[in-house]
C-alpha atoms as a PDB file:
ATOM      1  CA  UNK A   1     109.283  83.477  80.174  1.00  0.00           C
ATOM      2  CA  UNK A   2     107.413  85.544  82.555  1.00  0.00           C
ATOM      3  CA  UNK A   3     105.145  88.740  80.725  1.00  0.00           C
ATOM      4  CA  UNK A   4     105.822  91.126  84.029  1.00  0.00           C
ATOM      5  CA  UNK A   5     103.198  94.370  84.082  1.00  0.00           C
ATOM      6  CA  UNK A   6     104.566  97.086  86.210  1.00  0.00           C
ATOM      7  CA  UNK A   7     101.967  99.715  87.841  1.00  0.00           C
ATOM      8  CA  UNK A   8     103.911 103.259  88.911  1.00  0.00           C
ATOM      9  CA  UNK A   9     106.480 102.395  86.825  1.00  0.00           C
ATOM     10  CA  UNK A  10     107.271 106.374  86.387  1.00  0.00           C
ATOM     11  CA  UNK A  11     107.823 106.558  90.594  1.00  0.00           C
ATOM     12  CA  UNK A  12     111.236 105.965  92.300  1.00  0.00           C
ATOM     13  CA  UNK A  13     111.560 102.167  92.460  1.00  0.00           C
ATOM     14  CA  UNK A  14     108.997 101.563  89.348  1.00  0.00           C
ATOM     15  CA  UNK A  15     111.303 103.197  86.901  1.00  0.00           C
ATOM     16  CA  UNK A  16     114.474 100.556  88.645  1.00  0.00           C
ATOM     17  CA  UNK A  17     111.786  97.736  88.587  1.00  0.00           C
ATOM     18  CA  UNK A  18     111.101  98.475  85.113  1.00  0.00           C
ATOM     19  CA  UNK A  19     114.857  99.192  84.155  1.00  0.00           C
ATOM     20  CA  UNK A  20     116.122  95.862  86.064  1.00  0.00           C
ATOM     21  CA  UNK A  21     113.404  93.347  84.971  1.00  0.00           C
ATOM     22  CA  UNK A  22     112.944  94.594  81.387  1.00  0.00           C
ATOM     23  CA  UNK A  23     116.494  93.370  80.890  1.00  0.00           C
ATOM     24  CA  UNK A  24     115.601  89.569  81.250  1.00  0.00           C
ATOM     25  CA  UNK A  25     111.831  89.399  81.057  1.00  0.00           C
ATOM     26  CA  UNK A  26     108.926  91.111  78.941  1.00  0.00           C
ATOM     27  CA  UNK A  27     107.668  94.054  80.753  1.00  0.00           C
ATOM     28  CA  UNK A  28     105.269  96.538  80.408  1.00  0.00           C
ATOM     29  CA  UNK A  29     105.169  99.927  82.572  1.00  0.00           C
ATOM     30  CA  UNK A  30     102.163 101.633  83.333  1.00  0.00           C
ATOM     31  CA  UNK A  31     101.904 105.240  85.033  1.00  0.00           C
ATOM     32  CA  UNK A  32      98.975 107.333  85.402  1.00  0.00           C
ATOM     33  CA  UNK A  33     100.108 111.636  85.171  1.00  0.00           C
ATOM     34  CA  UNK A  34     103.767 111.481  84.365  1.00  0.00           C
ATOM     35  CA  UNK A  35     103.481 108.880  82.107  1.00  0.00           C
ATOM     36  CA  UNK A  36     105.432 108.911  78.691  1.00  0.00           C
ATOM     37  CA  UNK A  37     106.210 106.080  76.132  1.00  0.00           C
ATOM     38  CA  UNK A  38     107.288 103.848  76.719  1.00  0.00           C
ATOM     39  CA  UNK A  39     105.440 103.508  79.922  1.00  0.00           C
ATOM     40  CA  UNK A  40     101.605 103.132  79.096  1.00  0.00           C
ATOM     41  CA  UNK A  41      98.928 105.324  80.828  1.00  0.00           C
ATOM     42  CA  UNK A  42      96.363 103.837  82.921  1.00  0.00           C
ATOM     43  CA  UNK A  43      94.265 105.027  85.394  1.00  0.00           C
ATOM     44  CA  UNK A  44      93.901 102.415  87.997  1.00  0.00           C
ATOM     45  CA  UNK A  45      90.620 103.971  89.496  1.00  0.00           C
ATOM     46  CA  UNK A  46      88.927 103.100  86.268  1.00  0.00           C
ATOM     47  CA  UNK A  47      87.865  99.656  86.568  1.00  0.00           C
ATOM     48  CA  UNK A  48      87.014  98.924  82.802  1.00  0.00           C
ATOM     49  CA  UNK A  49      90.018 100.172  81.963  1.00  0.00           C
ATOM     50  CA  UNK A  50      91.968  98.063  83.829  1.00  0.00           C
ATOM     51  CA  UNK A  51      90.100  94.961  83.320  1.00  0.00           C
ATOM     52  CA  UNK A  52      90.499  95.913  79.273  1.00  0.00           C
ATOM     53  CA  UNK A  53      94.287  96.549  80.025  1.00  0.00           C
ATOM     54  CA  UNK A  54      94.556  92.730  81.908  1.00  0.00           C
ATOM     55  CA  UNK A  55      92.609  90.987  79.190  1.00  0.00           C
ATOM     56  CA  UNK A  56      94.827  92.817  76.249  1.00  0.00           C
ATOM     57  CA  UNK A  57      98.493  92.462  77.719  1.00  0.00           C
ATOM     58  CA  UNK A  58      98.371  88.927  79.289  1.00  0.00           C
ATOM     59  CA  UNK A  59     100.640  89.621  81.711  1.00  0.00           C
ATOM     60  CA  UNK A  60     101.630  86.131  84.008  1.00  0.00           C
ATOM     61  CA  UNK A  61     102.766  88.550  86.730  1.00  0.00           C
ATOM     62  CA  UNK A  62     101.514  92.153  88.189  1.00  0.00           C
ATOM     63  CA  UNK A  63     104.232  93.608  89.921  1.00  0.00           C
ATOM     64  CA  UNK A  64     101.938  96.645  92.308  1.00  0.00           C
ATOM     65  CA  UNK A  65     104.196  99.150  92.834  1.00  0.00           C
ATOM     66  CA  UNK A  66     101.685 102.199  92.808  1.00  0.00           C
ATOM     67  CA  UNK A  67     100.546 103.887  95.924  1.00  0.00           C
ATOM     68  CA  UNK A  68     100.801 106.824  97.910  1.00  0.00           C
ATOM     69  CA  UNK A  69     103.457 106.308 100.365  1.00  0.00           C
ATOM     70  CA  UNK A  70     103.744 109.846 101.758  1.00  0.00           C
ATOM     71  CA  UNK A  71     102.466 109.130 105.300  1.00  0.00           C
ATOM     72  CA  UNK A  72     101.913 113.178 105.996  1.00  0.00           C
ATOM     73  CA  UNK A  73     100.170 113.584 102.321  1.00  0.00           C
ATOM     74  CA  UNK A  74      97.897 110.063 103.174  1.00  0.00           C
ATOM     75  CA  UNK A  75      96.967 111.781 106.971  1.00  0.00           C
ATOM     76  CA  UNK A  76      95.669 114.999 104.480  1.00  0.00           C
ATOM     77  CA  UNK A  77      94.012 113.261 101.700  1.00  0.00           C
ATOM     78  CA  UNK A  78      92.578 110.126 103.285  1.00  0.00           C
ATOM     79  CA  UNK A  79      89.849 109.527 100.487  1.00  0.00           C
ATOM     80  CA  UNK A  80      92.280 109.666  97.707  1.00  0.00           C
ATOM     81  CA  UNK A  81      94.964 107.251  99.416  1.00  0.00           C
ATOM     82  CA  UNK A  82      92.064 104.499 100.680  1.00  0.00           C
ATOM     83  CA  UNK A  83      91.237 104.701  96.463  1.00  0.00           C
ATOM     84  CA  UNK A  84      94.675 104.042  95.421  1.00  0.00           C
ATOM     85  CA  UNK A  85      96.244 102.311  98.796  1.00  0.00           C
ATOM     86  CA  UNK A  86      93.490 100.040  99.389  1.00  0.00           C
ATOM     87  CA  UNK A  87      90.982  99.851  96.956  1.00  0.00           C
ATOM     88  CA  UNK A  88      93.130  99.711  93.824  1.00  0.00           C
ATOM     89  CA  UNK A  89      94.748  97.066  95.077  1.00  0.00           C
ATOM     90  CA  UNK A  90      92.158  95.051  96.319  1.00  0.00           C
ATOM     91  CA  UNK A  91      90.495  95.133  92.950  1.00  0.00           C
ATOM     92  CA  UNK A  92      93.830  94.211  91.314  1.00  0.00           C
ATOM     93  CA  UNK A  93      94.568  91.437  93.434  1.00  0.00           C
ATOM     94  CA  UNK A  94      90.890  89.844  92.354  1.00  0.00           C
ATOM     95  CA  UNK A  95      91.068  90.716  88.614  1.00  0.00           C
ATOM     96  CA  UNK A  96      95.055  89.054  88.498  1.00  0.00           C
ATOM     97  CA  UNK A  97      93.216  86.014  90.621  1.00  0.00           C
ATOM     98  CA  UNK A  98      90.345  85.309  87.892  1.00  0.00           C
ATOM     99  CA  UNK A  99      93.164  85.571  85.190  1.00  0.00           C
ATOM    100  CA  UNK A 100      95.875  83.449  87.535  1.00  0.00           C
ATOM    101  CA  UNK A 101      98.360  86.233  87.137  1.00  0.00           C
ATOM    102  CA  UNK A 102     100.561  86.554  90.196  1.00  0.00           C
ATOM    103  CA  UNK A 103     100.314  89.478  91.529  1.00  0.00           C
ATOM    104  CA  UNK A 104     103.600  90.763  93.923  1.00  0.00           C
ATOM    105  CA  UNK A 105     102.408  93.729  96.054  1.00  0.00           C
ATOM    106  CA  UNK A 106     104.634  96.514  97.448  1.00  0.00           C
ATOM    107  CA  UNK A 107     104.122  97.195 100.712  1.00  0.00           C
ATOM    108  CA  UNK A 108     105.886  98.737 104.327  1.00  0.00           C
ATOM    109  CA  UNK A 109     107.355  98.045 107.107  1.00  0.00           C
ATOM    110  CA  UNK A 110     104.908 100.446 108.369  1.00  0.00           C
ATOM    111  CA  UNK A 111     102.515  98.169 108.691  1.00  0.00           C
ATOM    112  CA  UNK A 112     104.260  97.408 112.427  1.00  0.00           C
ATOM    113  CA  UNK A 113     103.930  99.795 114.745  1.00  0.00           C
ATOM    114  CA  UNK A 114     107.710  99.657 115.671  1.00  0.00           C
ATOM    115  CA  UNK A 115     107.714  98.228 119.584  1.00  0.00           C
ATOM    116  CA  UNK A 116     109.082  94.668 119.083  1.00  0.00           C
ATOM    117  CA  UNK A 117     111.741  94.736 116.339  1.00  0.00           C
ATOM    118  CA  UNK A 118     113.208  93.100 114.184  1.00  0.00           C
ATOM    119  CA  UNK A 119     109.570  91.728 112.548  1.00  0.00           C
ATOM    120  CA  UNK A 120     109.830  88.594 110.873  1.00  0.00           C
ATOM    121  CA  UNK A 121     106.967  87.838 108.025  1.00  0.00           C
ATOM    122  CA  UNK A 122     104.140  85.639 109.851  1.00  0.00           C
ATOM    123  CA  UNK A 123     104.534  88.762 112.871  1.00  0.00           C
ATOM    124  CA  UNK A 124     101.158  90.298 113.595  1.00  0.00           C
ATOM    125  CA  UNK A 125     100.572  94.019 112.214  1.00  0.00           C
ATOM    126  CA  UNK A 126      99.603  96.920 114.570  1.00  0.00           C
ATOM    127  CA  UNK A 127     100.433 100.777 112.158  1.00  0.00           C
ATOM    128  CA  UNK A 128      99.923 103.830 113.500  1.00  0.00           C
ATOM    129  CA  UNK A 129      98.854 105.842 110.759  1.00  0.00           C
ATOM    130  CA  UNK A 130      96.991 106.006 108.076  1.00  0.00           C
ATOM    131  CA  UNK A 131      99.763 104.781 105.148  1.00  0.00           C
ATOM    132  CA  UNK A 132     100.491 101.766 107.290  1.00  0.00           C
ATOM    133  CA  UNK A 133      96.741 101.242 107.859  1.00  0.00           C
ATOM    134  CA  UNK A 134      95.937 101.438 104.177  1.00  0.00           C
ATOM    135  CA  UNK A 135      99.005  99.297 103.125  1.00  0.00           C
ATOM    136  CA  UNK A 136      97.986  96.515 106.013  1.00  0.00           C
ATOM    137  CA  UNK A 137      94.421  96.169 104.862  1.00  0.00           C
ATOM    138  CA  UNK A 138      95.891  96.234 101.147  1.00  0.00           C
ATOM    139  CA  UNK A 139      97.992  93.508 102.380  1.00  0.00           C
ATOM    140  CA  UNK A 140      95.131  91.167 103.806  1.00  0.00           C
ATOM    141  CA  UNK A 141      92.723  91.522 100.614  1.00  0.00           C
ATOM    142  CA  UNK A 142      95.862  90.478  98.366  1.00  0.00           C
ATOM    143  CA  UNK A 143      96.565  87.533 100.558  1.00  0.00           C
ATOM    144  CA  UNK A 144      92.724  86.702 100.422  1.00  0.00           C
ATOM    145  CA  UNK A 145      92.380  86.601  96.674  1.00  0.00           C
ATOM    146  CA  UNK A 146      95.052  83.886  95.918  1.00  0.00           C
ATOM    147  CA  UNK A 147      97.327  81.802  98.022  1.00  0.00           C
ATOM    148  CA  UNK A 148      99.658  82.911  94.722  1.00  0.00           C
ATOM    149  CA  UNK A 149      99.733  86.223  95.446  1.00  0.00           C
ATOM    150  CA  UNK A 150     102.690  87.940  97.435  1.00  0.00           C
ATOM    151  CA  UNK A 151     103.427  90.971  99.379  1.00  0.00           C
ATOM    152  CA  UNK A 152     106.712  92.669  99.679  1.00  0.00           C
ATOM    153  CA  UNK A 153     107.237  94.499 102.692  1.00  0.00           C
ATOM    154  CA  UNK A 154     110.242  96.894 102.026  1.00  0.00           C
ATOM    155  CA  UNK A 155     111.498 100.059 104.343  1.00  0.00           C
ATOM    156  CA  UNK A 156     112.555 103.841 103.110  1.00  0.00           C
ATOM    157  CA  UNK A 157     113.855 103.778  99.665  1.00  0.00           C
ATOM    158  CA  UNK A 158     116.523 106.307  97.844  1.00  0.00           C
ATOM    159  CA  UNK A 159     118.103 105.613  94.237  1.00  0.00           C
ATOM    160  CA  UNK A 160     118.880 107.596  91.228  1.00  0.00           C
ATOM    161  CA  UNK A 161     115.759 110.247  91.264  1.00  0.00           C
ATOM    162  CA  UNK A 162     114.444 113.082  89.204  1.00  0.00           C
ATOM    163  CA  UNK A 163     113.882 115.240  92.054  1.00  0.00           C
ATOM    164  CA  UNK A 164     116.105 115.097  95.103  1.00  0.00           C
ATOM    165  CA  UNK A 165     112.448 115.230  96.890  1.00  0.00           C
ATOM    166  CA  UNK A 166     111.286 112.264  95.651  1.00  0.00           C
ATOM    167  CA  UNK A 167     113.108 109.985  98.195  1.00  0.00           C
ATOM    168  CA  UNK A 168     112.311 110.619 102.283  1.00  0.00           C
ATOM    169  CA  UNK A 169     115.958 109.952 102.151  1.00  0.00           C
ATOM    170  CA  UNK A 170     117.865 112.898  99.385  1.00  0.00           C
ATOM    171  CA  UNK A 171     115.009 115.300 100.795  1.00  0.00           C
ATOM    172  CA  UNK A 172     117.272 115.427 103.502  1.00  0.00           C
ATOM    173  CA  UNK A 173     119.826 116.932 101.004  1.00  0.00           C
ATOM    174  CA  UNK A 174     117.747 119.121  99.730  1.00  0.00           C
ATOM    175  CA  UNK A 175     116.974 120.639 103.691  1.00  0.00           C
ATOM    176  CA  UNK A 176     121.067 120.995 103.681  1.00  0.00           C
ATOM    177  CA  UNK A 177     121.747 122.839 100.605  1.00  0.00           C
ATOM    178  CA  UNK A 178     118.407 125.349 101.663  1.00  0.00           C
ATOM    179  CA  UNK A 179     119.720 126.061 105.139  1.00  0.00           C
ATOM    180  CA  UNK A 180     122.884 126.740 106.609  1.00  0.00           C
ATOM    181  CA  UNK A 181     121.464 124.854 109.800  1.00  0.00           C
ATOM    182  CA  UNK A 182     118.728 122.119 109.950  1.00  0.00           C
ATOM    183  CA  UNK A 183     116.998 120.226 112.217  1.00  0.00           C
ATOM    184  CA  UNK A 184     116.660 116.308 111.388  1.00  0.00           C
ATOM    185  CA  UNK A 185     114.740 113.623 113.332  1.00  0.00           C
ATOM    186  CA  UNK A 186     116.843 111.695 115.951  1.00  0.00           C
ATOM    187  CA  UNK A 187     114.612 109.529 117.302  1.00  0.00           C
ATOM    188  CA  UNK A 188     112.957 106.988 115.084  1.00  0.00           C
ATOM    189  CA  UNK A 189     115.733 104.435 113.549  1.00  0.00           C
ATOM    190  CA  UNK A 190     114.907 103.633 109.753  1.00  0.00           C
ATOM    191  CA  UNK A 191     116.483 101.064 107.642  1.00  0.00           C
ATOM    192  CA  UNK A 192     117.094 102.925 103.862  1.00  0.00           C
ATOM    193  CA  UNK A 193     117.205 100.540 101.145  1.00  0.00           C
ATOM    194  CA  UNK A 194     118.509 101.000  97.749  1.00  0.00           C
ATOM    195  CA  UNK A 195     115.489 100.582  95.139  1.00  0.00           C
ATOM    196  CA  UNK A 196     118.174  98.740  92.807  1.00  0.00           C
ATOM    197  CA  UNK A 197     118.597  96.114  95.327  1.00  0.00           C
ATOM    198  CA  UNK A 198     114.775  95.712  95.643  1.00  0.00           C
ATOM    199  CA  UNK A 199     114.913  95.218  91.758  1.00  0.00           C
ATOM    200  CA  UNK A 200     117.597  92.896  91.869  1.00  0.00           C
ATOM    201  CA  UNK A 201     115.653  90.529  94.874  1.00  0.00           C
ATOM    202  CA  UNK A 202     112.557  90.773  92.917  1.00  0.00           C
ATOM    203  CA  UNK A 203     114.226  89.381  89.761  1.00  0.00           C
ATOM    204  CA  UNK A 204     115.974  86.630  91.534  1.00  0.00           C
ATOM    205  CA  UNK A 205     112.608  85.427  93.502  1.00  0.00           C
ATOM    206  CA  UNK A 206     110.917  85.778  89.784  1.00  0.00           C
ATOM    207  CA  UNK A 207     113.337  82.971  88.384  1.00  0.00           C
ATOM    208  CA  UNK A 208     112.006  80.834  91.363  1.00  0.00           C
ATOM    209  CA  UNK A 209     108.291  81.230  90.611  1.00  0.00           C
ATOM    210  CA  UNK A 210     107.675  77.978  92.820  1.00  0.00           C
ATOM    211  CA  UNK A 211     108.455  80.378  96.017  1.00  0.00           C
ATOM    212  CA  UNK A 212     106.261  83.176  95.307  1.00  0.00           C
ATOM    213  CA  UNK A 213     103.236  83.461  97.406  1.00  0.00           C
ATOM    214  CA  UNK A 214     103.117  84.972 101.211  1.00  0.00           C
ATOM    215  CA  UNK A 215     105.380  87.791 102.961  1.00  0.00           C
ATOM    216  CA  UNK A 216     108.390  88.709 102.169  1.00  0.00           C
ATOM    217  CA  UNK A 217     110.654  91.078 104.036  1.00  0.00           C
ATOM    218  CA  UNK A 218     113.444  93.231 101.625  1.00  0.00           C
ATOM    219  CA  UNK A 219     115.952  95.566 103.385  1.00  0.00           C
ATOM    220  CA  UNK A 220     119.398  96.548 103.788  1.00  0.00           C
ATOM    221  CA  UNK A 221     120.685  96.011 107.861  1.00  0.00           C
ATOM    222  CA  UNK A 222     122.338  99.297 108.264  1.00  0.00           C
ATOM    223  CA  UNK A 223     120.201 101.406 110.734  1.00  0.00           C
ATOM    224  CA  UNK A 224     120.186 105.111 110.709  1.00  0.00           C
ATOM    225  CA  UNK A 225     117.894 108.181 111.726  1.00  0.00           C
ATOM    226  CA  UNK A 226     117.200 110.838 109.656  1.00  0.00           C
ATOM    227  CA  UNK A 227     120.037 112.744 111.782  1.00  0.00           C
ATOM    228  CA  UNK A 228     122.861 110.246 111.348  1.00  0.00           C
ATOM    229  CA  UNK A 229     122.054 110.015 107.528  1.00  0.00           C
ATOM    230  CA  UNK A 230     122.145 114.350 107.407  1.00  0.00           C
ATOM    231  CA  UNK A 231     125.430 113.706 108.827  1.00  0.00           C
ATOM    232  CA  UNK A 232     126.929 111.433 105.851  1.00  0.00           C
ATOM    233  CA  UNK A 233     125.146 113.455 103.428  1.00  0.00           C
ATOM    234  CA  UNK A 234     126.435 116.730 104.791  1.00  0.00           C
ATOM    235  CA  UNK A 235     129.622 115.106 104.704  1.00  0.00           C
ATOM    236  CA  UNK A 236     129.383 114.228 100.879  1.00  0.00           C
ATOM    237  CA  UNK A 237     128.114 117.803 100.016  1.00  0.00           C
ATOM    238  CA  UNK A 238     131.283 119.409 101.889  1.00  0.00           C
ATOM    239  CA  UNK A 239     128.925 121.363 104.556  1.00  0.00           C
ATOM    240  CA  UNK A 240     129.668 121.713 108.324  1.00  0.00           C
ATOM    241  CA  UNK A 241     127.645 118.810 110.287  1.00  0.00           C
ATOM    242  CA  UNK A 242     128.360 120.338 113.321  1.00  0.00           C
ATOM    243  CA  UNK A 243     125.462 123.005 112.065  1.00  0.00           C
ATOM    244  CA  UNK A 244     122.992 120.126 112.133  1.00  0.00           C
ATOM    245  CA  UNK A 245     120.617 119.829 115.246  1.00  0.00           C
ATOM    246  CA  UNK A 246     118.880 116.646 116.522  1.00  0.00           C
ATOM    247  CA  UNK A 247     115.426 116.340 117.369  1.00  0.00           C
ATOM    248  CA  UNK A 248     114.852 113.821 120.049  1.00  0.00           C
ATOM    249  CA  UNK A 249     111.036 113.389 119.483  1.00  0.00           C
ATOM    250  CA  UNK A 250     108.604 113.294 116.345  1.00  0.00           C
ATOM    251  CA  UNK A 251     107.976 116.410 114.746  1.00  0.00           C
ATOM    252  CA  UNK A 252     105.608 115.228 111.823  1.00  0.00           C
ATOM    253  CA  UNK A 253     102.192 115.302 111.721  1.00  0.00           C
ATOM    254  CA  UNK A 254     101.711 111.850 111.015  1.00  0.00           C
ATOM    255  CA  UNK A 255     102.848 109.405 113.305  1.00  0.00           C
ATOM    256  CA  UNK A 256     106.168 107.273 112.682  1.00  0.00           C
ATOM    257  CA  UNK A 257     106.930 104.321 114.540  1.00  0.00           C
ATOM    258  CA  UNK A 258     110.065 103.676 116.332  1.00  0.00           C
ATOM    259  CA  UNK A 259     112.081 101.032 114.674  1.00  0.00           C
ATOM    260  CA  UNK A 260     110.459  98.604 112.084  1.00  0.00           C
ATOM    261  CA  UNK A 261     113.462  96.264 111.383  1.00  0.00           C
ATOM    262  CA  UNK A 262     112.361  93.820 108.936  1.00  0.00           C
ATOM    263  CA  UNK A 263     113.169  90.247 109.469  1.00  0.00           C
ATOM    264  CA  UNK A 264     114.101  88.049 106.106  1.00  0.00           C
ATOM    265  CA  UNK A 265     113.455  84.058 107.063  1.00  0.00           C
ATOM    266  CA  UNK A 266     112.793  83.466 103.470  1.00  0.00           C
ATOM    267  CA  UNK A 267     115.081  84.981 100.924  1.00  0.00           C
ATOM    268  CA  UNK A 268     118.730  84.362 102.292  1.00  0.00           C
ATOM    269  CA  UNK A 269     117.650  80.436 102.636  1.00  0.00           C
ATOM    270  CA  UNK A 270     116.851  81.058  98.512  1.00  0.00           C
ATOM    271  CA  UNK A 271     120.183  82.163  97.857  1.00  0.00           C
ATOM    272  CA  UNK A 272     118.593  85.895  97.697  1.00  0.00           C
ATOM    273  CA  UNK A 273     120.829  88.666  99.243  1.00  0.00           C
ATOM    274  CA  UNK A 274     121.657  92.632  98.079  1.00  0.00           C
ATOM    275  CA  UNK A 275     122.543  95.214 100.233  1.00  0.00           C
ATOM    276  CA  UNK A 276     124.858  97.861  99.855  1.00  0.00           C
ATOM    277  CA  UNK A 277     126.991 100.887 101.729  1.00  0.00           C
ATOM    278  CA  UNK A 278     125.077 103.698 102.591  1.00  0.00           C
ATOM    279  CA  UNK A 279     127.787 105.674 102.538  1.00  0.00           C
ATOM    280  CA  UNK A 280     129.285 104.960  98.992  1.00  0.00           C
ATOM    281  CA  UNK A 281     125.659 104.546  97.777  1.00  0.00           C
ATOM    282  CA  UNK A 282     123.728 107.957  98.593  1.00  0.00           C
ATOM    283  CA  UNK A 283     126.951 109.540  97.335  1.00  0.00           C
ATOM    284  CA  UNK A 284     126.967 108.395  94.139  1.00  0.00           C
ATOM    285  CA  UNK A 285     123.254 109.319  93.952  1.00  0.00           C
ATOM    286  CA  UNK A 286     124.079 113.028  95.439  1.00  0.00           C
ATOM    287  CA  UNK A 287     127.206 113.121  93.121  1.00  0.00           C
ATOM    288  CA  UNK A 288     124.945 111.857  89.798  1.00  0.00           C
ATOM    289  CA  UNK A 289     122.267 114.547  90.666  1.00  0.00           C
ATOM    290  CA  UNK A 290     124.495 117.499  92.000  1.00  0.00           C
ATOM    291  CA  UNK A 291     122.855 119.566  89.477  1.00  0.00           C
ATOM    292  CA  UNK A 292     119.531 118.425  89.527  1.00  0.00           C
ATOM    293  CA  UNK A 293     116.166 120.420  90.505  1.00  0.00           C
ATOM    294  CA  UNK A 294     115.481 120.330  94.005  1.00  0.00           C
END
């Protein structure tokens, strides 16, 4: 049976990695600031450390879920997220090579710069900011360390949270219950993804360890902006969507691209396929956290 470690297994789809795999596999979650047994600390700047962590636990697979992924913090701290983005995981990827642990690294469908969709996996890369930038050279020193290694390109995420901020996706909720009338971005089309069903691919492509290896492309089909999803969610939380406004260009300081669709040639063909309403889904997640800290 596969020994699975987690890294940011305290963020939004660690904690559902760690929750869904732990269930049928051994797994150990690691976290750096927020985290609390049974999740161990580790700091993944400190080399030693990690090295000391590798050659203790044994793990047969490193599942990299740790990054910054805020594109607008990455723009502002650009040294910290090339540390953790880029050079954590390039360090990771050799250390799991030496020790022929597989190592699965999460990345984004920003690493296309959003002209020609849908992308399939063998499509060239072109981001546009920084977080893609970091996440596509993350990509290519992965890929160059083992043939064995994988990347897992996966689009905006929302699931069960601590803070409604936490997600790109229930910050929106947190805009509606502020103001009695918001303004939402209406131009780029995003693809949100439930982290469950990211879990749930990852543990079926684990119990296939013959097709690991490559690019892999995980996300739901149902495409929304940021405007059309303050609509359902407005909807859900009983406010007036007729108060919400649509911005018909970028308004962040980072820039997004236009429509990343990720292509899967390789899961459906294993049998490998989760998706779920958007609708029904975010609501349960607004409905399960209606009293939660904003």
């Amino acid at each position: 049976m596969h020994k699975i470690m987690i890294t940011g297994a305290t963020g939004l789809l660690g904690r559902t990695l760690y929750n869904t795999l732990k269930n049928e596999f051994a797994v150990i979650g690691t976290g750096f600031s927020r985290a609390k047994a049974p999740i161990l600390p580790l700091d993944l700047s400190d080399h030693e450390a990690v090295t000391a962590f590798l050659e203790w636990h044994k793990p047969t697979v490193l599942v990299h879920a740790a990054a910054e992924r805020k594109p607008d913090a990455c723009e502002n701290s650009p040294e910290q997220t090339i540390a953790l983005n880029v050079a954590a995981s390039a360090f990771l990827a050799t250390e799991c090579a030496k020790r022929n642990i597989r190592l699965l690294f999460i990345s984004t469908d920003y690493v296309f710069d959003g002209h020609d969709a849908p992308y399939l996996e063998s499509d060239s890369t072109n981001p546009v900011n920084l977080y893609g930038k970091t996440k596509q050279q993350a990509e290519q020193a992965v890929l160059a360390a083992s043939p064995l290694h994988s990347v897992i390109r996966i689009p905006v995420l929302y699931g069960d949270v601590t803070t409604l901020s936490e997600s790109a996706v229930t910050v929106i909720a947190t805009q509606l219950k502020a103001n009695e009338q918001t303004s939402h971005d209406d131009w780029a089309i995003r693809y949100p993804t439930h982290v469950e069903d990211i879990a749930l691919t990852l543990r079926e492509l684990l119990k296939q360890p013959n097709e690991l290896g490559g690019i892999f492309h995980i996300s739901d089909v149902q495409a929304m902006t940021k405007y059309q999803m303050a609509q359902v969610m407005a909807q859900i939380l009983g406010l007036d969507s007729n108060l919400l406004l649509p911005l018909g260009k970028p308004s962040q300081s980072a820039a997004r691209p236009y429509n990343c669709a990720l292509a899967d040639s390789r899961l459906k063909p294993l049998g490998i396929a989760f998706s779920r309403d958007f609708k029904t889904a975010v609501g349960e997640v607004l409905t399960k956290t209606n009293n939660i800290q904003m």
